[in-house]
N, C-alpha and C. Protein backbone atom coordinates (compact mmCIF):
# COMPACT_ATOMS: atom_id res chain seq x y z
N UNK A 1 20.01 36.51 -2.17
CA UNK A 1 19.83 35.16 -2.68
C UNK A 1 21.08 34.77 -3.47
N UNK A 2 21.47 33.74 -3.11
CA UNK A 2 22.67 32.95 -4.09
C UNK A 2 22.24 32.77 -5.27
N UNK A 3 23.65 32.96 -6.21
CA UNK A 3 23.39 32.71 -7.61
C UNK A 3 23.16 30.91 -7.28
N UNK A 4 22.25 30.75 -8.63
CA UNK A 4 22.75 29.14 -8.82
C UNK A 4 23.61 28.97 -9.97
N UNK A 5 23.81 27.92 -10.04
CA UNK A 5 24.79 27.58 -10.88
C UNK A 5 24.64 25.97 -11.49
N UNK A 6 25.27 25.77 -12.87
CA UNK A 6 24.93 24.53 -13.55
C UNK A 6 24.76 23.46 -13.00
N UNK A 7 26.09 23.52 -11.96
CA UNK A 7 26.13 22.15 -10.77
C UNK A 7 25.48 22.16 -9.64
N UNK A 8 24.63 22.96 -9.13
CA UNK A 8 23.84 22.98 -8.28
C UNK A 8 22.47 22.53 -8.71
N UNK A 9 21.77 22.11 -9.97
CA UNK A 9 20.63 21.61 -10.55
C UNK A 9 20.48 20.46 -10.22
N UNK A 10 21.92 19.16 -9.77
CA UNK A 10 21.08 18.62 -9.43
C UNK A 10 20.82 18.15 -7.86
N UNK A 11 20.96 19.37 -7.36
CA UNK A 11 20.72 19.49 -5.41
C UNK A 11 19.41 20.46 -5.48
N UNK A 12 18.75 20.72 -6.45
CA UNK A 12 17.49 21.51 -6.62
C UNK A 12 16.21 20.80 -6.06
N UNK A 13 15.77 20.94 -5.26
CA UNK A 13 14.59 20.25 -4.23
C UNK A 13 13.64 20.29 -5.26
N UNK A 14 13.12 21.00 -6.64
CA UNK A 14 12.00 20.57 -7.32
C UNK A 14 12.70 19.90 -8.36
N UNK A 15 14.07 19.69 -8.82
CA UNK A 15 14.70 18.56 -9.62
C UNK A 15 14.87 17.16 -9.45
N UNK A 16 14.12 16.89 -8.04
CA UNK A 16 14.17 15.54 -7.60
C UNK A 16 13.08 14.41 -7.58
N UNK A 17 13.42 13.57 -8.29
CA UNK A 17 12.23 12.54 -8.89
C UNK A 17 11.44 12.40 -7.30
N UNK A 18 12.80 11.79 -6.58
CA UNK A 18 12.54 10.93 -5.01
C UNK A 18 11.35 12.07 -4.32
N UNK A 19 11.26 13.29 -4.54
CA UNK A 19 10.74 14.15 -3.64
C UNK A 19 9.39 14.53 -4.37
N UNK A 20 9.41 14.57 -6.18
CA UNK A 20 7.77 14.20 -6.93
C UNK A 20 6.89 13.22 -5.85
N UNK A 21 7.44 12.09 -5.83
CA UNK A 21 7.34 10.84 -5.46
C UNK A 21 6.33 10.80 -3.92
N UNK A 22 7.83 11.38 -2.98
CA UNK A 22 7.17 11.25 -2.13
C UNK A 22 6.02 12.17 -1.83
N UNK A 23 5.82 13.45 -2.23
CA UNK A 23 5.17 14.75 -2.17
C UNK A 23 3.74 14.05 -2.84
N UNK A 24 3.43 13.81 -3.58
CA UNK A 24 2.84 12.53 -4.56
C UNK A 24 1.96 11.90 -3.38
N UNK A 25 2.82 10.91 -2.70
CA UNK A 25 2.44 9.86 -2.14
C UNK A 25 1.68 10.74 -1.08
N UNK A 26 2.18 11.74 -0.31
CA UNK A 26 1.28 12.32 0.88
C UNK A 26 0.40 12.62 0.00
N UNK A 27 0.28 13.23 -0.72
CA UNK A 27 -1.11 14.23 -1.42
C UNK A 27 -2.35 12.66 -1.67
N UNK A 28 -1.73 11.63 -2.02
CA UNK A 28 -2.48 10.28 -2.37
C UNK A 28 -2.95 10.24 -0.89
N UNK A 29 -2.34 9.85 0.63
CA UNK A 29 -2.60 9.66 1.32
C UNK A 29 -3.78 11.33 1.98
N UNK A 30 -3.96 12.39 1.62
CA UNK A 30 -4.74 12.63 1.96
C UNK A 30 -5.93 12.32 1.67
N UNK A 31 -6.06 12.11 0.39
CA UNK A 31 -7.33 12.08 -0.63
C UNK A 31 -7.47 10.73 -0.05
N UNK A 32 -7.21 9.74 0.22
CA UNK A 32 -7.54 8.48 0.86
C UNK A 32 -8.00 8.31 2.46
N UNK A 33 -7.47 9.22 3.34
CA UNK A 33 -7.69 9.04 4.34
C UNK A 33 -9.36 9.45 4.74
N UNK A 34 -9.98 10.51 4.14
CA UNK A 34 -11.24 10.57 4.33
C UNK A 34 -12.49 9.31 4.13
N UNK A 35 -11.85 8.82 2.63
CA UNK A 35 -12.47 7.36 2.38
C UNK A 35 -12.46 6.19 3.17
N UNK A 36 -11.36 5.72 3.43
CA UNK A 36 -10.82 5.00 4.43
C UNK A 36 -11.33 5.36 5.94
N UNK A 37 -11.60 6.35 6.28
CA UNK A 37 -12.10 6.77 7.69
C UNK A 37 -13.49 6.14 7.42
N UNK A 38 -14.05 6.10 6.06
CA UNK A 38 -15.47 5.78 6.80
C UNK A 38 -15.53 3.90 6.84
N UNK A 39 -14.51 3.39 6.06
CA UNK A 39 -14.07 1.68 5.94
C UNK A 39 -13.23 1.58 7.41
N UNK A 40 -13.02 2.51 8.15
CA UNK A 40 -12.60 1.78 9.69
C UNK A 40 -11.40 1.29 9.29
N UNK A 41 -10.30 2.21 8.42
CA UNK A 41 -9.04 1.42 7.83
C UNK A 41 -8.28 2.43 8.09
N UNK A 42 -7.06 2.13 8.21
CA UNK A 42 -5.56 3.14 7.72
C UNK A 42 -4.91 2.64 6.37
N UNK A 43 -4.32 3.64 5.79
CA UNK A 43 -4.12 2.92 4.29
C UNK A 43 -3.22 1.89 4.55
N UNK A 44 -2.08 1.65 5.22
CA UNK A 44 -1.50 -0.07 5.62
C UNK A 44 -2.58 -0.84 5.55
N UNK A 45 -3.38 -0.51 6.73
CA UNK A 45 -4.50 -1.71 6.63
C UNK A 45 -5.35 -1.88 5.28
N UNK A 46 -5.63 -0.88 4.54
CA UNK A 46 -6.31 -1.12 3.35
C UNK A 46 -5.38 -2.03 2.50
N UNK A 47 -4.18 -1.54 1.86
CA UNK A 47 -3.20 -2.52 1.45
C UNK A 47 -3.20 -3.66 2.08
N UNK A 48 -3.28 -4.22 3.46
CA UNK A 48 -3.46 -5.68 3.61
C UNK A 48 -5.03 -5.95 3.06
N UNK A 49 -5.48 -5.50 3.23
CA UNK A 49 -7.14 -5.70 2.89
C UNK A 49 -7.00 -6.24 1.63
N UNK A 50 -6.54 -5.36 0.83
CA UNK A 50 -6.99 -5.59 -0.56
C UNK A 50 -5.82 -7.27 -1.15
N UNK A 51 -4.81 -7.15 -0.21
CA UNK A 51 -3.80 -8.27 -0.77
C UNK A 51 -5.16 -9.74 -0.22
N UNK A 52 -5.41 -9.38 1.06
CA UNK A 52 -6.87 -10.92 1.21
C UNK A 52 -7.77 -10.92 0.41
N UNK A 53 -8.65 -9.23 -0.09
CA UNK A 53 -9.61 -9.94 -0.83
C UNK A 53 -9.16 -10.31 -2.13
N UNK A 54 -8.09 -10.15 -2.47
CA UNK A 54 -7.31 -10.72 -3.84
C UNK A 54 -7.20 -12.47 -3.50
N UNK A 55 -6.79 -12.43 -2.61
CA UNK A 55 -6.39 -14.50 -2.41
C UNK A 55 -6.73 -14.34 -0.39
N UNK A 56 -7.21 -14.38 -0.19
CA UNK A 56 -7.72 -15.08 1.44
C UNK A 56 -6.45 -16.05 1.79
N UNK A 57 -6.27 -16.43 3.09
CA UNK A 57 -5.59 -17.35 3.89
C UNK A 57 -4.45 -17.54 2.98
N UNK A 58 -3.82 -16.05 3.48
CA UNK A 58 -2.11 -16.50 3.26
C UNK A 58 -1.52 -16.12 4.27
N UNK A 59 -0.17 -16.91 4.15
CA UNK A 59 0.56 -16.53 5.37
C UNK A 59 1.00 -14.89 5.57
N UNK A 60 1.62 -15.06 6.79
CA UNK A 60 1.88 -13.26 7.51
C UNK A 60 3.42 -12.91 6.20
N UNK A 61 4.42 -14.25 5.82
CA UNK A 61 5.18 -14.00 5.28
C UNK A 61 4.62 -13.59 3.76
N UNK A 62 3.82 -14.54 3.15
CA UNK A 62 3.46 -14.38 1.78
C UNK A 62 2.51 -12.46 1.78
N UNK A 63 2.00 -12.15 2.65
CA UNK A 63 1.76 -10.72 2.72
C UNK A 63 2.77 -9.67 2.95
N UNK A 64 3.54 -9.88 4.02
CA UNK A 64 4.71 -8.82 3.88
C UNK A 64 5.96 -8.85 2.38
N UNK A 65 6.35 -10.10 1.78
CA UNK A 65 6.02 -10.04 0.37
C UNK A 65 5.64 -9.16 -0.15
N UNK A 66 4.20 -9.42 -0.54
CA UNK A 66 3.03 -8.82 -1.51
C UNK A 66 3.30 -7.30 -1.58
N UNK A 67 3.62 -6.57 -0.03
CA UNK A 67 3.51 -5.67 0.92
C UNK A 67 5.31 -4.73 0.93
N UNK A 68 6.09 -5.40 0.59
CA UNK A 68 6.98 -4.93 0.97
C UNK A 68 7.36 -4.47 1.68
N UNK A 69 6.77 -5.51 3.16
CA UNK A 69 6.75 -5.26 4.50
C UNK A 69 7.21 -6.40 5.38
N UNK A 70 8.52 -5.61 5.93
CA UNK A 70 8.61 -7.11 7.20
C UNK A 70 7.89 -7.23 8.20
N UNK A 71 7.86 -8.65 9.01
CA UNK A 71 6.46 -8.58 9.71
C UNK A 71 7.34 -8.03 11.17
N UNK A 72 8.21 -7.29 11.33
CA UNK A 72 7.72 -6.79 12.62
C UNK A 72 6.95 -5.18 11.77
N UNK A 73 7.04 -5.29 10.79
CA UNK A 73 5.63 -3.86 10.56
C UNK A 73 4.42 -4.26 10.23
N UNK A 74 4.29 -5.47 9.91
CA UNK A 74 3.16 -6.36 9.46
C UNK A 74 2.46 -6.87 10.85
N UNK A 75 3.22 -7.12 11.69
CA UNK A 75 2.26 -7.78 13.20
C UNK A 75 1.12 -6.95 13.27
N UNK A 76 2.07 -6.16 14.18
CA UNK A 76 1.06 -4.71 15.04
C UNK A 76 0.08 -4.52 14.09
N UNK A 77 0.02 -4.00 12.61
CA UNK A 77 -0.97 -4.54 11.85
C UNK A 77 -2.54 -5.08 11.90
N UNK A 78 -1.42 -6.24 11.59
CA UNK A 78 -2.59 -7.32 11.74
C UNK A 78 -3.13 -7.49 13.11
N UNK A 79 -2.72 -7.33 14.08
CA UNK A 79 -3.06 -7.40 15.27
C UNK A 79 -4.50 -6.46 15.46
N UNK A 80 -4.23 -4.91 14.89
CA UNK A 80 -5.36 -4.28 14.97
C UNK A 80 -6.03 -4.81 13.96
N UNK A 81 -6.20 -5.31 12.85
CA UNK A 81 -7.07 -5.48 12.18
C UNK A 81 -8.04 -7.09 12.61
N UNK A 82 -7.02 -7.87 13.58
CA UNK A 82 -7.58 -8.67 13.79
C UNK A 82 -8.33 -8.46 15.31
N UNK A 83 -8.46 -6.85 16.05
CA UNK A 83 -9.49 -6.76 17.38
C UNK A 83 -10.13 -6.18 16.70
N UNK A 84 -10.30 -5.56 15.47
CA UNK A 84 -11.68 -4.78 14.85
C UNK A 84 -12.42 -6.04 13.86
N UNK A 85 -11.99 -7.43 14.51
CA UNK A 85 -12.46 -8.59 13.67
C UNK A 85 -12.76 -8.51 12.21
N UNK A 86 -11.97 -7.93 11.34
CA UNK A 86 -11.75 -8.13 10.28
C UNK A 86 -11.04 -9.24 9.78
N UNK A 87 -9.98 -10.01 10.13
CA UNK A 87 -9.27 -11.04 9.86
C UNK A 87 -8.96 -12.20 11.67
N UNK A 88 -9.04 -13.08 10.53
CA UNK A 88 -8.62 -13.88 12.41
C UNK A 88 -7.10 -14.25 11.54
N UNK A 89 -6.17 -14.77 12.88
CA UNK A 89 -4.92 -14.96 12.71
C UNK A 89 -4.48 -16.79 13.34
N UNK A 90 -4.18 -17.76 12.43
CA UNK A 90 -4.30 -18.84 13.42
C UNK A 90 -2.69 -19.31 12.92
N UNK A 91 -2.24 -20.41 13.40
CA UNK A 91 -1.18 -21.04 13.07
C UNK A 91 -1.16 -22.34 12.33
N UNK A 92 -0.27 -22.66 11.72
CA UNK A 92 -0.62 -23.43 10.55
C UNK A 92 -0.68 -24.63 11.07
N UNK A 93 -1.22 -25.91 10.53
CA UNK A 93 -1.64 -26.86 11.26
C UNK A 93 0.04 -27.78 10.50
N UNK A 94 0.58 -27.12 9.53
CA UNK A 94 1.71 -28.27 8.92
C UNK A 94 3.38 -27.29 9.13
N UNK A 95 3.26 -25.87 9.93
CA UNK A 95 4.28 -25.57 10.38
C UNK A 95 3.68 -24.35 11.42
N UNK A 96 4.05 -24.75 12.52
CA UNK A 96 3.67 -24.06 13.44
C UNK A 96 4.32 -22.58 13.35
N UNK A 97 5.31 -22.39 12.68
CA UNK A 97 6.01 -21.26 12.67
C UNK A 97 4.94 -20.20 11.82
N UNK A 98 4.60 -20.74 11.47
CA UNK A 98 3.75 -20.27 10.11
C UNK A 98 2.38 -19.67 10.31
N UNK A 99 2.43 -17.98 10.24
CA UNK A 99 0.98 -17.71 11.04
C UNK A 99 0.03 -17.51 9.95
N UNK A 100 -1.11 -17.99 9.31
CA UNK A 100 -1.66 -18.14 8.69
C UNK A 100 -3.24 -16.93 8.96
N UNK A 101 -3.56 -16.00 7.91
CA UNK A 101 -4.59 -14.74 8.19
C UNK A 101 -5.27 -15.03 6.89
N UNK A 102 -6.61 -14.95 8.02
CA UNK A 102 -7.49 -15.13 6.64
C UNK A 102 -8.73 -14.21 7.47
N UNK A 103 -9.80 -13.64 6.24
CA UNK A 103 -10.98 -12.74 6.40
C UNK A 103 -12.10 -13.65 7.05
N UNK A 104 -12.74 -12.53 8.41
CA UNK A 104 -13.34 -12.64 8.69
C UNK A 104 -14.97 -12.68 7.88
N UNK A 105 -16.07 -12.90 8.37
CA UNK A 105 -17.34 -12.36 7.56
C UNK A 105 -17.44 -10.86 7.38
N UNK A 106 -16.60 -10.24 8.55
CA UNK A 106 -17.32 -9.06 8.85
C UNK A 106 -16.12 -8.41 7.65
N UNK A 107 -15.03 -8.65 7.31
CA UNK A 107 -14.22 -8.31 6.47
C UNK A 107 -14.04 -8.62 5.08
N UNK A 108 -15.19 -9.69 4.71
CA UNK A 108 -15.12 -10.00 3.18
C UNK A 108 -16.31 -8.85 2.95
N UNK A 109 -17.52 -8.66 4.18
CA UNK A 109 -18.30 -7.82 3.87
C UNK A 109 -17.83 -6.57 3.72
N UNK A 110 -16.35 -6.17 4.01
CA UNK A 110 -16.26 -5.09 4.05
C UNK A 110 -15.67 -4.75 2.44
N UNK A 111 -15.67 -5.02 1.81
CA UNK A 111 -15.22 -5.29 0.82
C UNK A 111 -16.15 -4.69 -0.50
N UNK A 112 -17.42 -4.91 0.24
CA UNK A 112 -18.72 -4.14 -0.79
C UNK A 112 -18.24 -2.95 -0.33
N UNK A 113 -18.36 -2.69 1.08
CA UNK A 113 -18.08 -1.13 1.18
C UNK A 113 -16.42 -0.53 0.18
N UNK A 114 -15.56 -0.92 0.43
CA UNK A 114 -14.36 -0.23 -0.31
C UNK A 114 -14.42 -0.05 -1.99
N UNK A 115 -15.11 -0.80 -3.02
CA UNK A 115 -15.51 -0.46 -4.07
C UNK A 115 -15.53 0.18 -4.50
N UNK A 116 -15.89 1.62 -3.61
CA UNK A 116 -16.08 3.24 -4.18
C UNK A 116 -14.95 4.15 -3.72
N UNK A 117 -13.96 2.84 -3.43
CA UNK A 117 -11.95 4.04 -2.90
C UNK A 117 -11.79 4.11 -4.40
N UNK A 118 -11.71 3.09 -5.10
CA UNK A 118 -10.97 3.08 -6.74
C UNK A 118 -11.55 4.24 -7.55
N UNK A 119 -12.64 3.46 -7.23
CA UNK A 119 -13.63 4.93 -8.37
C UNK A 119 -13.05 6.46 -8.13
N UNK A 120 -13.51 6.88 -6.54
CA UNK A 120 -13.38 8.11 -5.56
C UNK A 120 -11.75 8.49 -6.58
N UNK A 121 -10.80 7.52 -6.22
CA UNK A 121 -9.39 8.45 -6.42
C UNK A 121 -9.21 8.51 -7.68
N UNK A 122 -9.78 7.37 -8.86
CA UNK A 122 -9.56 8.23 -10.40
C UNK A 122 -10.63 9.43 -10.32
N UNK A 123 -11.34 9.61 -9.82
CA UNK A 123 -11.90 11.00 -9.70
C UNK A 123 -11.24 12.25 -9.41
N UNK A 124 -10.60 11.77 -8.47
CA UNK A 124 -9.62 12.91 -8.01
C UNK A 124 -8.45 13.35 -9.09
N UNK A 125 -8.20 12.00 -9.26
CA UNK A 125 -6.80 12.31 -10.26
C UNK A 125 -7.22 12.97 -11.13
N UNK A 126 -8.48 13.09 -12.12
CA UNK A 126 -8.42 14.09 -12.84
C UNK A 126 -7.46 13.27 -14.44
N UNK A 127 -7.54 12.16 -14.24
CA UNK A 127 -6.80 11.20 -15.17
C UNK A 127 -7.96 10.49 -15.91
N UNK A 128 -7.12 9.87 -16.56
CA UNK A 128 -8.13 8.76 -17.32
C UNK A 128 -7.27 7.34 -16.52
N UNK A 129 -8.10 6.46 -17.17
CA UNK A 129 -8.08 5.03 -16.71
C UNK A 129 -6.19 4.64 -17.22
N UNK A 130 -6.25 4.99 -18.20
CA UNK A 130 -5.07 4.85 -19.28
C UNK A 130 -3.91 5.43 -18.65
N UNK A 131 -4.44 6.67 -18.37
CA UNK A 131 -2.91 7.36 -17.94
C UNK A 131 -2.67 6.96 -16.49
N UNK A 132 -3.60 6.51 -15.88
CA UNK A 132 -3.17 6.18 -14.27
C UNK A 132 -2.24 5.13 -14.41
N UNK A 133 -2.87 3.93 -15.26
CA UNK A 133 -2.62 2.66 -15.77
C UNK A 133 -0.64 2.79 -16.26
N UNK A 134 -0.99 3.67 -16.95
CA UNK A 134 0.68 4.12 -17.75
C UNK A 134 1.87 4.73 -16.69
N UNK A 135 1.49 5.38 -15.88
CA UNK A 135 2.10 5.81 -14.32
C UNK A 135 2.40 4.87 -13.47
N UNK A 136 1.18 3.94 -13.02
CA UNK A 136 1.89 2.68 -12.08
C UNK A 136 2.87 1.95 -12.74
N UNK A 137 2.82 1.46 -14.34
CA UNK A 137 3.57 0.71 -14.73
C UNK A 137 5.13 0.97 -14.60
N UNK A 138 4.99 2.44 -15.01
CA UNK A 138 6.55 3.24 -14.79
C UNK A 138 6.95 2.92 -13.46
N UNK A 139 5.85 3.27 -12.72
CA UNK A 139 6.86 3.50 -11.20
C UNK A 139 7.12 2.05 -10.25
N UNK A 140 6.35 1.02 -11.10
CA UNK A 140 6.71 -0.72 -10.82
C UNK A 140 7.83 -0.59 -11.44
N UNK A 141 8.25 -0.25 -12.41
CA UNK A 141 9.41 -0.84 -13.18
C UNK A 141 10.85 -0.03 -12.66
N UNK A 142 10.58 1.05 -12.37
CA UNK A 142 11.25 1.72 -11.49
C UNK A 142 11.78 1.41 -10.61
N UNK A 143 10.47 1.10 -9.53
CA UNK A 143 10.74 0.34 -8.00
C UNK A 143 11.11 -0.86 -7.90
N UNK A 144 11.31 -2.04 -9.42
CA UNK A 144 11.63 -3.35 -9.03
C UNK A 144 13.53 -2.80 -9.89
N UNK A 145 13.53 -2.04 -10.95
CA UNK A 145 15.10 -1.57 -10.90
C UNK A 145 15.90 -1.41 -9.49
N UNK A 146 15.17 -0.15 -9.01
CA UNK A 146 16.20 0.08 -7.55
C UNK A 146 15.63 -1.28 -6.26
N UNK A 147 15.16 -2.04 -6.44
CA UNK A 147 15.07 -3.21 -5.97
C UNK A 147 16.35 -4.15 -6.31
N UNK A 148 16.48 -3.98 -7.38
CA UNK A 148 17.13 -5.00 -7.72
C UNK A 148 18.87 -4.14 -7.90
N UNK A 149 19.04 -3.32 -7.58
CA UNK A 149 20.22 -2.60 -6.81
C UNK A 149 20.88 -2.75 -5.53
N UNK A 150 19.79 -2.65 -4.75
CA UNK A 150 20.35 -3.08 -3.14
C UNK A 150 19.50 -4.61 -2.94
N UNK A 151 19.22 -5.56 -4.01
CA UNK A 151 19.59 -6.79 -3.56
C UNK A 151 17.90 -7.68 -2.91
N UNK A 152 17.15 -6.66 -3.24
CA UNK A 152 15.57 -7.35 -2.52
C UNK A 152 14.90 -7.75 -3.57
């Protein structure tokens, strides 16, 4: 085994925020995907979900926004979410360019069902309300810094 050395700390694979982060994010996406399997969702689609039942009938742009998603990752999307009739997709009646998604019945109803994702994952976390609360804030303020580095 190689010695390490002072300057090699910071090429150290457990010294790296980016790799907490992402390592993080899979471990989130497991604990979600069981929940979500029984809501007929993928977590993309839950994230659009939750941006409609927050405000209904916004455009495909004002969601990839919200989403930090351009819509060629936002279509395909919505496309499946709109043959499992959760959302219909129409065009705007004052700019045609403008594709306008809003919740179906069968998708505002779905909405009672997801209620118990929030609960389910502060369970998991093993956190309190506070400290989850204190974590997103960091990693918003974080993510709108290196946002505002390369210019988005």
């Amino acid at each position: 085994m190689a010695r390490k050395h002072a300057t090699d700390l910071p090429l150290l694979l457990g010294n790296q925020l980016c790799f907490a982060i992402y390592s993080t994010a899979h471990a989130f996406n497991r604990v979600y995907k069981p929940l979500l399997d029984r809501l007929g969702l993928t977590y993309p689609q839950y994230l659009v979900m939750l941006v409609l039942w927050e405000r209904d009938g916004l455009s495909v742009k004002d969601i990839g926004e919200r989403l930090f998603l351009d819509s060629g990752t936002l279509t395909p999307l919505l496309k499946r979410l709109e043959a499992a009739e959760l959302i219909k997709r129409t065009r705007s009646t004052e700019d045609e360019r403008q594709v306008l998604i809003a919740l179906t019945s069968r998708g505002q109803a779905l909405r009672e069902k997801a209620r118990a994702v929030p609960q389910a994952i502060l369970a998991a976390s093993d956190c309190s309300v506070g400290e989850l609360s204190a974590m997103k804030n960091e990693l918003v303020a974080l993510r709108d810094r290196l946002n505002a580095v390369i210019g988005e």
